[in-house]
Protein backbone atom coordinates (compact mmCIF):
# COMPACT_ATOMS: atom_id res chain seq x y z
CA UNK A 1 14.85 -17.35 -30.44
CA UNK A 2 18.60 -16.86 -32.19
CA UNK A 3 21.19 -15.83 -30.12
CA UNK A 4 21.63 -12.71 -31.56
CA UNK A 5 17.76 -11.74 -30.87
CA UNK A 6 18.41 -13.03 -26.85
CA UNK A 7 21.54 -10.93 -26.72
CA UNK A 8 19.34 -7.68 -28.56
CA UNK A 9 16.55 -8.28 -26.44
CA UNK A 10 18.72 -8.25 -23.12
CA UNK A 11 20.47 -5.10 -24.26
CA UNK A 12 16.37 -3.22 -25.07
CA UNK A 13 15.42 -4.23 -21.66
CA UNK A 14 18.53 -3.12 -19.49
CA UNK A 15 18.16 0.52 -21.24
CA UNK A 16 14.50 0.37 -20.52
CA UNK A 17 15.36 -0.67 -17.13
CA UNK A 18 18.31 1.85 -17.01
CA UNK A 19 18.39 4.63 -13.95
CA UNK A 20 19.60 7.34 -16.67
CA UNK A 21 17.28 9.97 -17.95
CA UNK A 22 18.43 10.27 -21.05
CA UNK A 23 17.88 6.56 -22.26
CA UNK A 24 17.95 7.61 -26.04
CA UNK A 25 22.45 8.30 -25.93
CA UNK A 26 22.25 4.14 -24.24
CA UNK A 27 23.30 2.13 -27.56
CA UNK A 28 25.16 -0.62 -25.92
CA UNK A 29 26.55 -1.91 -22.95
CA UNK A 30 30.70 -2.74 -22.73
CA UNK A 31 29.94 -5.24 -19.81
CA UNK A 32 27.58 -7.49 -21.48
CA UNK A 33 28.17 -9.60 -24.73
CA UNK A 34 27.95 -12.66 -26.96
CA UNK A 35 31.40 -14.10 -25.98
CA UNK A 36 31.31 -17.35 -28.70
CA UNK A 37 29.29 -18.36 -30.76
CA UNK A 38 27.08 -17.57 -33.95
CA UNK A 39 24.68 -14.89 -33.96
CA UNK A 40 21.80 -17.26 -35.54
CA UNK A 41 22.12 -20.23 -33.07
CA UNK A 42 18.62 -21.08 -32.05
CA UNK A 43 18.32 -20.79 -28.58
CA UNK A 44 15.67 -22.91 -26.76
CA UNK A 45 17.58 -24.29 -23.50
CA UNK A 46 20.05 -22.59 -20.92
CA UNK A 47 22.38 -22.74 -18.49
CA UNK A 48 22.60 -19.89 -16.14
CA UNK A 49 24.84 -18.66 -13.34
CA UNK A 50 26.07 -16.17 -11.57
CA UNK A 51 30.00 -16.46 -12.36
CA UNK A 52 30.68 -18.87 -15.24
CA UNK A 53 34.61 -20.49 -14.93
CA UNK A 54 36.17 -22.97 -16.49
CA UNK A 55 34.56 -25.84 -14.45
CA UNK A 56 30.76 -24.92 -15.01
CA UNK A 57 31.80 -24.63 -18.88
CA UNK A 58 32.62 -28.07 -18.83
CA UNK A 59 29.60 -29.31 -16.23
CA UNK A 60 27.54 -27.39 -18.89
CA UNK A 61 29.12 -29.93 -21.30
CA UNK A 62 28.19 -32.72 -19.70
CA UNK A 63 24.90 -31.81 -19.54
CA UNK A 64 24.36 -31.44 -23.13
CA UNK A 65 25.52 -34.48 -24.01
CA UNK A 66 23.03 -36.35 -21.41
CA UNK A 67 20.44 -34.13 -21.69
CA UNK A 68 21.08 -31.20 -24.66
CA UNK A 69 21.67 -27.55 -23.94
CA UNK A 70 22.11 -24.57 -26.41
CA UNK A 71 23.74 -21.56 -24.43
CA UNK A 72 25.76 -20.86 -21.35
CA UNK A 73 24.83 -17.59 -19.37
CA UNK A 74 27.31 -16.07 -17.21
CA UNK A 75 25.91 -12.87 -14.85
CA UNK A 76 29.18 -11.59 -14.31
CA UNK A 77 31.56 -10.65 -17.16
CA UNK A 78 34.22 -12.54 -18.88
CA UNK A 79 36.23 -11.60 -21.93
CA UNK A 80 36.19 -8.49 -23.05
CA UNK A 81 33.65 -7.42 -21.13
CA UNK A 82 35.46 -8.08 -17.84
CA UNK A 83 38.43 -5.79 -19.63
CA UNK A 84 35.47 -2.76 -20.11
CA UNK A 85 34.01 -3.09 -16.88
CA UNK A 86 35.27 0.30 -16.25
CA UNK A 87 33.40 1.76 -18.86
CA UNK A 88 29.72 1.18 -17.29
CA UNK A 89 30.72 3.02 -14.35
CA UNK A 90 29.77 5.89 -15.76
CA UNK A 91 26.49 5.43 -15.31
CA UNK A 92 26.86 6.20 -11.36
CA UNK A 93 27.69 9.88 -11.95
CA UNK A 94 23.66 10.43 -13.18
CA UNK A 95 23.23 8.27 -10.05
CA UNK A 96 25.02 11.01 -7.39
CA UNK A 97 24.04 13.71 -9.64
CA UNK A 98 20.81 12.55 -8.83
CA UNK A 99 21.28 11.74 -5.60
CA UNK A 100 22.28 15.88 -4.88
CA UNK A 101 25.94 15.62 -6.05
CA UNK A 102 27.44 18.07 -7.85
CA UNK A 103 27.88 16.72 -11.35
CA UNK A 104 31.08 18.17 -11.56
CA UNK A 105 32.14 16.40 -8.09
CA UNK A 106 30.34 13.16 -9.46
CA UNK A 107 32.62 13.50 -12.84
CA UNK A 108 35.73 13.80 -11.16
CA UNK A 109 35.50 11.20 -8.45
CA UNK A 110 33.70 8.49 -10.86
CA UNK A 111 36.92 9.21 -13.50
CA UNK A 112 39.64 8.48 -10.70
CA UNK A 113 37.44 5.49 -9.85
CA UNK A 114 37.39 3.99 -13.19
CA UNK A 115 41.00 4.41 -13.76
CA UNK A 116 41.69 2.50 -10.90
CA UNK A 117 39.37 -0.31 -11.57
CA UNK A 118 40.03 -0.54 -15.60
CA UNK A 119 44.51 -0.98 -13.92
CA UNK A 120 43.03 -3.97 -11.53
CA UNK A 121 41.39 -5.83 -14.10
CA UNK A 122 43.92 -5.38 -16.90
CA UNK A 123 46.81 -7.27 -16.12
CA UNK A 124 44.02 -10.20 -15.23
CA UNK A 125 43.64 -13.23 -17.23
CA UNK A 126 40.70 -12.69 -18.29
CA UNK A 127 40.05 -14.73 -21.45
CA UNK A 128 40.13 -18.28 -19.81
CA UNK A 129 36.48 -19.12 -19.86
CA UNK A 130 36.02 -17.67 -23.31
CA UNK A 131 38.77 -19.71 -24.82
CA UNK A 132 37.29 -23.06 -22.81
CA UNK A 133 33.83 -21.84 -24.12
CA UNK A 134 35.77 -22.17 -27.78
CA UNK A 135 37.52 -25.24 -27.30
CA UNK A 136 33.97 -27.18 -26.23
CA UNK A 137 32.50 -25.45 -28.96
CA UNK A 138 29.53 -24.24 -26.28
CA UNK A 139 27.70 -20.90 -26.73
CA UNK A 140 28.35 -18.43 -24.26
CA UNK A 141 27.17 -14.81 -23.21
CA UNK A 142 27.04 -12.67 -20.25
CA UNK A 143 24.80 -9.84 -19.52
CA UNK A 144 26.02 -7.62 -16.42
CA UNK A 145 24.67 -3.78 -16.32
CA UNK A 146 21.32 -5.07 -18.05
CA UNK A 147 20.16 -7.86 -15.14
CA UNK A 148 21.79 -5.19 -12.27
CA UNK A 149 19.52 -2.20 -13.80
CA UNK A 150 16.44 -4.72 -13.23
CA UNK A 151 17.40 -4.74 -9.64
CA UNK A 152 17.45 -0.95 -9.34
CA UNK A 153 14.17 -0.15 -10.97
CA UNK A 154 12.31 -2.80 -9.15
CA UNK A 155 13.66 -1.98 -5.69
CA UNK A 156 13.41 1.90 -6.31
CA UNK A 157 9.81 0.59 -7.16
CA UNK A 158 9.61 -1.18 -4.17
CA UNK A 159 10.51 1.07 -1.77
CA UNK A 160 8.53 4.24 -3.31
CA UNK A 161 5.65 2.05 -3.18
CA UNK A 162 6.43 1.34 0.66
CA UNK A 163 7.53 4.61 1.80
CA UNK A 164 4.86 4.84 4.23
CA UNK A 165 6.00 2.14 6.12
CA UNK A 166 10.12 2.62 5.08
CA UNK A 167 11.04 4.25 8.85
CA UNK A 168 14.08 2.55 10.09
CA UNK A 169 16.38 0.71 8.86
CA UNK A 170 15.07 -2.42 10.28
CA UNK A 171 11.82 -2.05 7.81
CA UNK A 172 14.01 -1.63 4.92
CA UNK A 173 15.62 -5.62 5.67
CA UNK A 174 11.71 -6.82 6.31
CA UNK A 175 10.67 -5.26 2.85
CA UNK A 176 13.94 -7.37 1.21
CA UNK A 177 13.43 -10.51 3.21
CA UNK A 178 9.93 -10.42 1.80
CA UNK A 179 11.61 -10.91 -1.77
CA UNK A 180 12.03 -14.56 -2.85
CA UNK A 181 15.86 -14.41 -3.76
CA UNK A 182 16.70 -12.59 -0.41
CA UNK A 183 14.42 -15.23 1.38
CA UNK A 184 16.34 -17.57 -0.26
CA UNK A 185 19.57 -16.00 0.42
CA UNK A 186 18.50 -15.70 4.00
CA UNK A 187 18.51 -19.48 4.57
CA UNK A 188 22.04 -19.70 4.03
CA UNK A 189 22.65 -16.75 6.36
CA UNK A 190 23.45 -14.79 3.64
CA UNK A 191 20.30 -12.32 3.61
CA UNK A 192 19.98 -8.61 4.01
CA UNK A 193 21.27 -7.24 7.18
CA UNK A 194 22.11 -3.97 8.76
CA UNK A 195 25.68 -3.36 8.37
CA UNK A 196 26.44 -0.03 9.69
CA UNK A 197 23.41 1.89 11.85
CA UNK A 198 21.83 0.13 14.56
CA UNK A 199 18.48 -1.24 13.45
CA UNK A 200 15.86 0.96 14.93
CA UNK A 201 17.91 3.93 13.67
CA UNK A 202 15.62 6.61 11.44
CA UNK A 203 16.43 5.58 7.24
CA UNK A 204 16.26 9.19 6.17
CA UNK A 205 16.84 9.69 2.57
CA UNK A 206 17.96 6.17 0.83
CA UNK A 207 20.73 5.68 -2.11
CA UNK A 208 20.41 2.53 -4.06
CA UNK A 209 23.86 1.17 -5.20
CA UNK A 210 22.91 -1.92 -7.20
CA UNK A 211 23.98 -0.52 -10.62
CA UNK A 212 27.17 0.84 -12.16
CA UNK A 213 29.27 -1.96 -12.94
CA UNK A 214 30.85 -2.13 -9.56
CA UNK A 215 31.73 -0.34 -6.16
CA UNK A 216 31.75 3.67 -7.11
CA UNK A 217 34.44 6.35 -5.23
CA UNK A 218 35.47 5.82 -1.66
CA UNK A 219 35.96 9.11 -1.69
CA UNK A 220 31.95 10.17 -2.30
CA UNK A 221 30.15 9.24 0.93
CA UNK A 222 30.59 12.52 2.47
CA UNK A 223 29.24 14.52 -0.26
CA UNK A 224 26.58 12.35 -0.29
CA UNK A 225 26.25 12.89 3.55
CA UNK A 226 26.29 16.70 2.53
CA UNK A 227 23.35 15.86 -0.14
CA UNK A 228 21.13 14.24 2.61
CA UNK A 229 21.45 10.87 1.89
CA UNK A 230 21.64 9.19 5.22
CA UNK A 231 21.18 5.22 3.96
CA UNK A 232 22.85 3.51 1.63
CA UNK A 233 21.43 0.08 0.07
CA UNK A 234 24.14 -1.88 -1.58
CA UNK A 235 24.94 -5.36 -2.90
CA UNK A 236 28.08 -5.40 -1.16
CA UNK A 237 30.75 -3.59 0.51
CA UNK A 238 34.36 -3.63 0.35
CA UNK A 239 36.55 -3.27 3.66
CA UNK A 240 37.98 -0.04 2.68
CA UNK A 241 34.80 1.36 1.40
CA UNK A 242 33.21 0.39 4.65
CA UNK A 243 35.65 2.53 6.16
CA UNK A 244 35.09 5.50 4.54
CA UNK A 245 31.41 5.46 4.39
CA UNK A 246 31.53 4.88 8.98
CA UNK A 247 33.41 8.14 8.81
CA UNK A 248 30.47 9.91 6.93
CA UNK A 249 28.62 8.54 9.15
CA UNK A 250 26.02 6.75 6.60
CA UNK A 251 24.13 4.11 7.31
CA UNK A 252 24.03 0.27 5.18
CA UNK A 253 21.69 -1.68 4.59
CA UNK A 254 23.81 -4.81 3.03
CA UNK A 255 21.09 -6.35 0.57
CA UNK A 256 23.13 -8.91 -0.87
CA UNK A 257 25.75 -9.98 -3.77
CA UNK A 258 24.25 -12.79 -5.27
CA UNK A 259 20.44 -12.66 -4.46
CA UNK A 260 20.64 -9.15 -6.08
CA UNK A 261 22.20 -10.66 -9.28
CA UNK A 262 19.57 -13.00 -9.22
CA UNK A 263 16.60 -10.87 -8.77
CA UNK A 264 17.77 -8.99 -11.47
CA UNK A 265 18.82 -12.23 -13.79
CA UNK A 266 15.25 -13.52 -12.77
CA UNK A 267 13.46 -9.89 -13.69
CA UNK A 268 14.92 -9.81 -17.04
CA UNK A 269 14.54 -13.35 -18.27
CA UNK A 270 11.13 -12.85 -17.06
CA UNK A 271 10.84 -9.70 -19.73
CA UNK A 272 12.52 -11.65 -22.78
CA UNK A 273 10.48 -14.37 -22.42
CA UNK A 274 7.06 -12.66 -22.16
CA UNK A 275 9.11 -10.33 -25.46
CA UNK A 276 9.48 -13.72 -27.28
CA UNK A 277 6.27 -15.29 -26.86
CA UNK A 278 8.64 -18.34 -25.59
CA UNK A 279 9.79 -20.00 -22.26
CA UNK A 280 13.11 -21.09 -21.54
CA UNK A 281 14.16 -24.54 -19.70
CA UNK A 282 16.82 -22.71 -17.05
CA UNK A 283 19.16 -24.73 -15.62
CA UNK A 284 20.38 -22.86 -13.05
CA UNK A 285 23.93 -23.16 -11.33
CA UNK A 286 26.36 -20.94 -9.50
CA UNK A 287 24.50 -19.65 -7.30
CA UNK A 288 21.29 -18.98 -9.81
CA UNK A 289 18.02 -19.71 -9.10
CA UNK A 290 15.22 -19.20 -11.50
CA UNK A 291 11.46 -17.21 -10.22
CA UNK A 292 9.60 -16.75 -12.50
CA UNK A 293 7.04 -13.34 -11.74
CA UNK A 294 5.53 -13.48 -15.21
């Protein structure tokens, strides 16, 4: 497969995948792109990880000379994409709206939000991996919103699918620890845990935060407290977030950072490769690990 048809293909699943209703206004997405290299490499063995700097650039190096290697995956963006992160965020306001937010409320609080993040990331340097990437001459792409939709529609799946036995918050860790990256995860006492709530406390209505680019308003949890949401389920959560959402007295189910970037990595490979007809030697590193479900 050329790396323009990998990149395409990425981009087709992550709208399918996408939490929106409208997925016919989703063209593109500013947080995932083909950061060097040309469009019509061939593209038969990766590298893969969840943050790709500098050093795994050149590790990646060193393994195509000793063994050969045709692309370097990053989850997380770089580049340009790391300057638009902002711009994905958008995507949460469908995600309140539809959680009982006002949409107007949603708007407002989403736009302050992304202001704030896109002056954080912009005085970063952001283009170091890229210009290593160029100066080895090695292939490199990241695909962000597209793996971390995955994640959403198969846990939303998940859970609907469980609801009988979804009671306390205790059930929802059991029914994440019973997926293979949070098992995984789990071993190095990073696995799902109850962060806020005490275990046996009721779930009530859940919110899934595992898409949107990154951590939404701080300012939101008691709207959706006033909406009815009584759980959240979230990758991670920052310190002052955390504050916030104890005062709205929400509940948090902590899934995890990394084991949630990997389901979702794993989920869309998993739909390319069935798309292409073609599997993939995956050479997975920073914290990556490839399971396979198709």
């Amino acid at each position: 497969m050329k790396l323009i048809d990998f990149y395409n293909q990425a981009v087709r699943f992550g709208r399918l995948a996408d939490p929106r209703k409208d997925k016919s206004k989703i063209k593109n997405f500013a947080d995932s792109a083909i950061l060097f290299g040309k469009p019509d490499l061939e593209v038969r063995k990766i590298m893969l990880g969840i943050d790709i700097e500098v050093a795994d650039l050149l590790l990646a190096d060193h393994i195509r000379q000793r063994e050969g290697l045709d692309l370097v995956v990053a989850h997380h963006p770089e580049g340009k994409p790391f300057v638009d992160l902002h711009e994905v965020m958008k995507l949460q306001i469908d995600l309140l709206s539809q959680a009982g937010v006002a949409r107007k409320t949603a708007s407002r609080l989403m736009e302050e939000r992304m202001l704030e993040v896109e002056r954080r990331i912009l005085p970063q340097n952001h283009t170091r991996p890229v210009d290593a990437a160029r100066l080895l001459d090695m292939p490199f792409m990241n695909v962000h919103t597209p793996a971390d939709n995955h994640v959403y529609s198969y846990l939303d799946a998940v859970f609907k699918q469980k609801c009988n036995s979804l009671s306390l918050l205790e059930d929802i860790v059991k029914i994440l620890i019973a997926i293979p990256e949070y098992k995984i995860a789990q071993k190095f006492n990073a696995g799902p845990r109850v962060i806020i709530g005490n275990p046996k406390r009721k779930a009530g209505k859940i919110l899934l935060e595992m898409t949107g680019g990154t951590e939404g308003s701080k300012d939101v949890f008691d709207k959706l407290y006033k909406a009815g949401v009584r759980t959240l389920v979230c990758m991670h959560l920052s310190e002052e977030h955390f504050k916030k959402v104890k005062d709205a007295n929400l509940n948090v189910v902590i899934a995890g950072h990394i084991s949630s970037d990997t389901l979702g990595l794993n989920l869309l490979l998993d739909n390319i490769e069935e798309s292409a007809k073609q599997t993939f030697p995956v050479i997975g590193c920073s914290g990556f690990t490839r399971i396979k479900r198709k």
